[in-house]
C-alpha atoms as a PDB file:
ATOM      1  CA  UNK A   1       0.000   0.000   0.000  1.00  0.00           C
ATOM      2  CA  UNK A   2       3.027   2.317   0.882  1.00  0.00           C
ATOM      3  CA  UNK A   3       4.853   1.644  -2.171  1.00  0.00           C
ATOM      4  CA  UNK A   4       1.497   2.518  -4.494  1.00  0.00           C
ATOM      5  CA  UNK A   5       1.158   5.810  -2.180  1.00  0.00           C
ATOM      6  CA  UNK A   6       4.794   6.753  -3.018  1.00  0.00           C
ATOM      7  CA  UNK A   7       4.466   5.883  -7.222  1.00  0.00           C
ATOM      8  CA  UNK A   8       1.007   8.343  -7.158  1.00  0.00           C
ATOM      9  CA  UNK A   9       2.794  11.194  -5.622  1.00  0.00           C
ATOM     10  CA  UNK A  10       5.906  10.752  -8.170  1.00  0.00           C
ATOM     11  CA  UNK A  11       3.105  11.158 -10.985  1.00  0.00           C
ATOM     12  CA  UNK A  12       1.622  14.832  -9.940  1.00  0.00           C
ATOM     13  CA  UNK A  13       1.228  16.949 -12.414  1.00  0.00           C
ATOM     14  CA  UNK A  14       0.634  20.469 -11.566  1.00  0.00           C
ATOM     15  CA  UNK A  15      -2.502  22.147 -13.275  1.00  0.00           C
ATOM     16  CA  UNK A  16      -1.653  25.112 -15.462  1.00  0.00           C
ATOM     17  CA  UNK A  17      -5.340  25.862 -15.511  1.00  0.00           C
ATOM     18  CA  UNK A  18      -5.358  27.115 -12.429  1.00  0.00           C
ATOM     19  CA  UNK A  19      -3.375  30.227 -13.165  1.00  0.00           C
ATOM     20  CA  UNK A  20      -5.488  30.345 -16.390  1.00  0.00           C
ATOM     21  CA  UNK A  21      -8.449  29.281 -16.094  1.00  0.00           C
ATOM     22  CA  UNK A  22      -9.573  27.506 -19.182  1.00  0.00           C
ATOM     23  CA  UNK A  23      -6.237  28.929 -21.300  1.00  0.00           C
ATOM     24  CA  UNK A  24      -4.260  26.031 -19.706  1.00  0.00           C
ATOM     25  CA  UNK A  25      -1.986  26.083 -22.945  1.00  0.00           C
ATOM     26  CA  UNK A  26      -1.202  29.610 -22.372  1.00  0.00           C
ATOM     27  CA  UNK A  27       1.772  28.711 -19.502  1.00  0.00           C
ATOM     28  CA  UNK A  28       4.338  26.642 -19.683  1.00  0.00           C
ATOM     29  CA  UNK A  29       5.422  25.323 -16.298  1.00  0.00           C
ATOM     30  CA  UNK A  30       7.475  22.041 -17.428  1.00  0.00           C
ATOM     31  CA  UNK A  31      10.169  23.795 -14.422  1.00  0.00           C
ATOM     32  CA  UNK A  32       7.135  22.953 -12.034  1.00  0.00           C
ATOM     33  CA  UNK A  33       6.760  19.744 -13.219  1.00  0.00           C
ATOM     34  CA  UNK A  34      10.615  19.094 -13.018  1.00  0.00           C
ATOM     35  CA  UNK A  35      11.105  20.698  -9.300  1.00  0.00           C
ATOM     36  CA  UNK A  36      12.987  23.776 -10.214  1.00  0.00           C
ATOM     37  CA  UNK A  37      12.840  26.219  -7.562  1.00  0.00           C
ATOM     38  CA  UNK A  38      13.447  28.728 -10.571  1.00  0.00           C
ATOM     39  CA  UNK A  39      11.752  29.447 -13.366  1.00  0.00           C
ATOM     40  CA  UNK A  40      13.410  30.007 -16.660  1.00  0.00           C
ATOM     41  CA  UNK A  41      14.179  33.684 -17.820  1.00  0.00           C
ATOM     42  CA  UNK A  42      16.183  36.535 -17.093  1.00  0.00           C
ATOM     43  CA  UNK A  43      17.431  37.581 -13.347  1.00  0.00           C
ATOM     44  CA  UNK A  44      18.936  40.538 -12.607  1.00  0.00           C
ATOM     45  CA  UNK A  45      21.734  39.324 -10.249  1.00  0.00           C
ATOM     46  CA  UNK A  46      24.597  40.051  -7.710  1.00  0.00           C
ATOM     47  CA  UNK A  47      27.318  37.446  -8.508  1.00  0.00           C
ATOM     48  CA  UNK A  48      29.443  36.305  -6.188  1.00  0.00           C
ATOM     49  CA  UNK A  49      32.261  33.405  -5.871  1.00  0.00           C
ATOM     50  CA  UNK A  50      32.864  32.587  -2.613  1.00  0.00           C
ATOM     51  CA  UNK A  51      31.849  35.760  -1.115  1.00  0.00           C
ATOM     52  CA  UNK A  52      33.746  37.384  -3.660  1.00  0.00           C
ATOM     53  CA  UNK A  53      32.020  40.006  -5.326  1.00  0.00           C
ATOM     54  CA  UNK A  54      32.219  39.226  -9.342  1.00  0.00           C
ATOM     55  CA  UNK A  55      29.660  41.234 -11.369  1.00  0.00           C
ATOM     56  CA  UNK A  56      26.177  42.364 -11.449  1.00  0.00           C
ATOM     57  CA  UNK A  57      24.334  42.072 -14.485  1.00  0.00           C
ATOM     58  CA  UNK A  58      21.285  39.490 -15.948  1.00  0.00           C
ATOM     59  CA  UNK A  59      21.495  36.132 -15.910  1.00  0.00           C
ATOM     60  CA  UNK A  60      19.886  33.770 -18.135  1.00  0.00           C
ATOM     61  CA  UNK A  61      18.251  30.667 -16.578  1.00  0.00           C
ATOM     62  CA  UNK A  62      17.129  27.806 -18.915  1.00  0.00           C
ATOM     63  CA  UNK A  63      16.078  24.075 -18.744  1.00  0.00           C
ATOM     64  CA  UNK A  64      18.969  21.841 -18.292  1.00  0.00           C
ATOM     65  CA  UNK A  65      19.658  19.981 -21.414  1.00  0.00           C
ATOM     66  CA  UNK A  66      19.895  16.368 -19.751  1.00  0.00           C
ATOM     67  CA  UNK A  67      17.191  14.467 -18.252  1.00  0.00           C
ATOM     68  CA  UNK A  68      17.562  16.126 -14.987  1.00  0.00           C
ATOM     69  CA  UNK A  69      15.151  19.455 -16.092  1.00  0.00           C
ATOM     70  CA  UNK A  70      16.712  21.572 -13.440  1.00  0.00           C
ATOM     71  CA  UNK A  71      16.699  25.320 -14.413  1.00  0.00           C
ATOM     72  CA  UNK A  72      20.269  26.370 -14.676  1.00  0.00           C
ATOM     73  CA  UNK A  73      22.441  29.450 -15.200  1.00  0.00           C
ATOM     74  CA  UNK A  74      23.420  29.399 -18.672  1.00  0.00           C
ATOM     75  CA  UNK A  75      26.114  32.735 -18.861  1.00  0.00           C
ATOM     76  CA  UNK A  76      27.479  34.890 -21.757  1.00  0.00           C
ATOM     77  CA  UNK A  77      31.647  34.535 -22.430  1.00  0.00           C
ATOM     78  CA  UNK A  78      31.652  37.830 -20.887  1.00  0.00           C
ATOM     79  CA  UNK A  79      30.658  37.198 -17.842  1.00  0.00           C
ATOM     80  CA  UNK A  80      32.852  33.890 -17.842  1.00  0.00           C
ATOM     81  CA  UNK A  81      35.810  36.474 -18.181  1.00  0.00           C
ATOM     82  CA  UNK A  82      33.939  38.338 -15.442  1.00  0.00           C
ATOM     83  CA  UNK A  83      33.976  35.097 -13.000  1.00  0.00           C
ATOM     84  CA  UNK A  84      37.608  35.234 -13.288  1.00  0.00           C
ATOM     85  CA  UNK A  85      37.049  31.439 -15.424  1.00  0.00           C
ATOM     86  CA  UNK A  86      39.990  30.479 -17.786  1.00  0.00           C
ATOM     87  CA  UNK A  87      37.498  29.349 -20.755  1.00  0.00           C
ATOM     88  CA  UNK A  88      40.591  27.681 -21.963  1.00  0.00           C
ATOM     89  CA  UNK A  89      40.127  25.130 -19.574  1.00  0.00           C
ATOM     90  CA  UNK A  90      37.053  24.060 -20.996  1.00  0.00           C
ATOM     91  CA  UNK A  91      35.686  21.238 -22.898  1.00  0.00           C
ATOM     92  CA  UNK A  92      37.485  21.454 -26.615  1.00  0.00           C
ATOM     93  CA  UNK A  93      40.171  24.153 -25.429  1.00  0.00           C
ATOM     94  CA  UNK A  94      37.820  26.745 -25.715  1.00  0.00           C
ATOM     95  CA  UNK A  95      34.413  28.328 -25.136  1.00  0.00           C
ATOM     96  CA  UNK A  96      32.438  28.598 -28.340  1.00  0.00           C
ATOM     97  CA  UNK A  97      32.619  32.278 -28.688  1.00  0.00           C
ATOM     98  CA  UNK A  98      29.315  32.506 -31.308  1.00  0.00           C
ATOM     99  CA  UNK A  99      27.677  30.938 -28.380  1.00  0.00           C
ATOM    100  CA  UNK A 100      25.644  33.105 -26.182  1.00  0.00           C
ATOM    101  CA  UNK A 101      24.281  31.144 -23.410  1.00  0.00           C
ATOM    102  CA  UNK A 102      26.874  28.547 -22.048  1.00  0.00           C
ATOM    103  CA  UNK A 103      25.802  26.150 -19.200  1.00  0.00           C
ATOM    104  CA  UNK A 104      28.960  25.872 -16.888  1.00  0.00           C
ATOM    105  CA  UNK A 105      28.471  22.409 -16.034  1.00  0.00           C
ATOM    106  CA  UNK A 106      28.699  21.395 -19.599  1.00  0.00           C
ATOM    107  CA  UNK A 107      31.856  23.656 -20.602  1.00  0.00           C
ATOM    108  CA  UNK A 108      33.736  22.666 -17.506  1.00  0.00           C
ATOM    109  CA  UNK A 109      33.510  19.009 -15.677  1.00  0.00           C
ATOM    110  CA  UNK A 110      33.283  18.273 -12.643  1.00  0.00           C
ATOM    111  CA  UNK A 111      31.804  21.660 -11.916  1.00  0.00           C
ATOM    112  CA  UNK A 112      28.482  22.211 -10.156  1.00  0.00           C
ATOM    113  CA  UNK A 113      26.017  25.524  -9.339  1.00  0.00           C
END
């Protein structure tokens, strides 16, 4: 009986409509569904590494790319350079400069947010 108790509750969906009443398609809240404390978008932020003041500026959030669906910073090579991060220690030798929106953990391994 426990086990069916604790297979429901992994199941729950939560109901976009209601935010929207019948529009239900109008939100998307797959970061709901995933158990993101944050939803995707820009933040406005006060960056800091270790206490270490690095740079204030916005922060894009997306969807992790892997199964996990955690929302996840996904920065700029700016503010890589900003972080004090030697992108040549990344994946390849090398951030891909024509990309915009880099997800740490994927550039760098064994890193974590």
């Amino acid at each position: 009986m426990i086990r069916q108790a604790v297979a429901a509750e992994s199941e729950l969906q939560f109901n976009p409509a209601f935010l929207n009443g019948e529009s239900a398609n109008s939100a998307d809240l797959a970061w709901v569904n995933a158990g993101s404390a944050l939803p995707p978008g820009d933040y406005n932020l006060n960056v800091y590494i270790n206490t270490n003041y690095a740079f204030t500026g916005n922060v894009t959030f997306r969807l992790a790319e892997d199964s996990t669906g955690e929302t996840l910073p996904c920065l700029t090579p700016e503010q890589f350079d900003a972080l004090g991060i030697d992108s040549h220690q990344a994946k390849g030798g090398g951030l891909p400069l024509a990309q915009r929106c880099i997800f740490l953990t994927k550039a760098f391994a064994n890193t974590q947010f």
